[in-house]
Protein backbone atom coordinates (compact mmCIF):
# COMPACT_ATOMS: atom_id res chain seq x y z
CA UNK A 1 83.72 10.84 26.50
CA UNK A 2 85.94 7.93 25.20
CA UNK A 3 81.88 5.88 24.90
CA UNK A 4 80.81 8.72 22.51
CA UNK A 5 84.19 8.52 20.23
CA UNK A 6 83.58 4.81 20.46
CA UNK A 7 80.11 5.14 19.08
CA UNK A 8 80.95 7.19 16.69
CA UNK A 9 83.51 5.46 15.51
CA UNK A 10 81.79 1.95 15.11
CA UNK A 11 78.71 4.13 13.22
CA UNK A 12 81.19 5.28 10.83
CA UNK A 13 83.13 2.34 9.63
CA UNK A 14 79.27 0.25 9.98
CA UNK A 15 78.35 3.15 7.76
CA UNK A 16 81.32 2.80 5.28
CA UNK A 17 81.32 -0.70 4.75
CA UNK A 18 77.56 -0.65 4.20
CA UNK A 19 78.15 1.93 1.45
CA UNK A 20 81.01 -0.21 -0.45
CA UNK A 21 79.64 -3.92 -0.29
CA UNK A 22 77.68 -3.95 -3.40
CA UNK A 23 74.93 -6.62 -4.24
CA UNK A 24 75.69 -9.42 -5.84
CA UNK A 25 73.56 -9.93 -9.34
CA UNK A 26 72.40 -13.12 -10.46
CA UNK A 27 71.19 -13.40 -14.07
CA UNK A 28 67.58 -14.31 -14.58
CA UNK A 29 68.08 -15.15 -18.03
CA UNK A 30 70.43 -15.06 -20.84
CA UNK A 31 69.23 -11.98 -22.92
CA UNK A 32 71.59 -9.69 -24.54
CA UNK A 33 70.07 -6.59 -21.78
CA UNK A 34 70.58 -9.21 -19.47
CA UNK A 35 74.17 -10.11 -19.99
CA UNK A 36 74.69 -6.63 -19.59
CA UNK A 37 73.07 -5.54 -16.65
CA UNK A 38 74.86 -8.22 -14.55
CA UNK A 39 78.12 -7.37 -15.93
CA UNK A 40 77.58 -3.38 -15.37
CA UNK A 41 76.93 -4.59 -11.76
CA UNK A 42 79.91 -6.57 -11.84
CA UNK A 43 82.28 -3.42 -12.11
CA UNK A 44 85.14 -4.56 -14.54
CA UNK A 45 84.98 -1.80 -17.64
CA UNK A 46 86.85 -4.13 -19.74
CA UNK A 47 84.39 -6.78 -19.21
CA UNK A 48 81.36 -4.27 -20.29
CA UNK A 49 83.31 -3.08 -22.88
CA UNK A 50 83.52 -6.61 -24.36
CA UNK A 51 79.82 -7.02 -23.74
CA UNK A 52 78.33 -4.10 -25.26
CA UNK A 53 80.95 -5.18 -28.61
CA UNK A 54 79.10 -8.24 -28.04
CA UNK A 55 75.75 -7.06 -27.93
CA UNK A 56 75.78 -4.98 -31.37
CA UNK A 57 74.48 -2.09 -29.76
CA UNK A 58 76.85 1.15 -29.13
CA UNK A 59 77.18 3.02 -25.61
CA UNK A 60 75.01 5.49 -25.89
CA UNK A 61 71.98 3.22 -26.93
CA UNK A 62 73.07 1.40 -23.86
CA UNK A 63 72.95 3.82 -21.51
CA UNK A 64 69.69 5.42 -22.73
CA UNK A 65 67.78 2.05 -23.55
CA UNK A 66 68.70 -0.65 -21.06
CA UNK A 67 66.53 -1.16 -18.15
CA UNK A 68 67.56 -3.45 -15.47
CA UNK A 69 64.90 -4.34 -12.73
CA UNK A 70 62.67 -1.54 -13.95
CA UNK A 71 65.43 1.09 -13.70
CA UNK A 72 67.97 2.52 -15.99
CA UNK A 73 71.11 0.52 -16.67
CA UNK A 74 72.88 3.80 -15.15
CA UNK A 75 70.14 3.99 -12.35
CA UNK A 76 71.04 0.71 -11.05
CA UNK A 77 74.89 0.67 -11.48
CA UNK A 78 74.76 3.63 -8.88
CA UNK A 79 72.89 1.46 -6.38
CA UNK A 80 73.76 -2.06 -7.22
CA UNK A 81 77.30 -2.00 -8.63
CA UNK A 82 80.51 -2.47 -7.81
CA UNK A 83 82.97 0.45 -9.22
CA UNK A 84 79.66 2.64 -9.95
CA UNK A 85 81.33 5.95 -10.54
CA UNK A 86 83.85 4.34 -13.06
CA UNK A 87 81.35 1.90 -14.76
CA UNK A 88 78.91 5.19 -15.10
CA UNK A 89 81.55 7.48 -16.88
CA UNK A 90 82.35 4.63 -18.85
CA UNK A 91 78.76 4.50 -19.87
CA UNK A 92 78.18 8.19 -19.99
CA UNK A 93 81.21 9.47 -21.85
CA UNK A 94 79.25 8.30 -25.62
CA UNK A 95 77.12 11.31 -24.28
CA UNK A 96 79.55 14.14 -23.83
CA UNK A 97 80.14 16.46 -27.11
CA UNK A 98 83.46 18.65 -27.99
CA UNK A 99 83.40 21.27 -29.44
CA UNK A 100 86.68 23.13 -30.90
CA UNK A 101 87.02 27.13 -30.97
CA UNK A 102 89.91 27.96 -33.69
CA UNK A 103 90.79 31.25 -31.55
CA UNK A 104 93.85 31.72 -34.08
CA UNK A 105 91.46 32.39 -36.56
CA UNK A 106 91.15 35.86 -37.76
CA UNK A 107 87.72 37.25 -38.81
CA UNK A 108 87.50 40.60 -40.71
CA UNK A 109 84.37 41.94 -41.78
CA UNK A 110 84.66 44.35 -44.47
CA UNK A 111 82.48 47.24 -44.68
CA UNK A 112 81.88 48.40 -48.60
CA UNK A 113 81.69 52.33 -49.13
CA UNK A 114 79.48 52.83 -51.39
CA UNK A 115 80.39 56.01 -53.11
């Protein structure tokens, strides 16, 4: 019994620290999509916030446009980077909308008698 808890306890933390190490991305080149890409991968928000100012282009183009190693900027922060979930909402957030319900507001509809 203590063998199987043993097992399972090396599969597990294998398992974990296979899930966090992320790759490390070397630039091929140094185009603007480029730039970006390895810094997504790189997981510091303030350092992708810098380099999409840098680039000209605005978050949303970003994260609908920029294709790194054939897959979507987004795509491959979720399997390359480091800090995917927070690099990915800060990517994603251009895309959310608000919208704002006065509930205060009083609507009367009048009805005209005609008569």
């Amino acid at each position: 019994m203590n063998m199987k808890k043993l097992s399972i306890a090396v599969l597990m933390t294998t398992g974990l620290i296979a899930s966090t190490q992320a790759a490390d991305v070397v630039a091929a080149n140094n185009a603007n999509f480029t730039q970006l890409c390895v810094t997504a991968a790189a997981g510091n928000r303030a350092a992708m916030h810098n380099e999409i100012l840098a680039s000209g282009y605005s978050r949303s183009f970003v994260a609908k446009n920029v294709q790194c190693n054939g897959q979507n900027i987004v795509s491959f922060i979720e399997h390359n980077g480091k800090n995917a979930h927070s690099m990915i909402n800060t990517l994603n957030r251009s895309n959310t909308e608000v919208t704002i319900t006065d509930l205060a507001e009083n609507r009367v509809e009048e009805t005209v008698n005609a008569g």
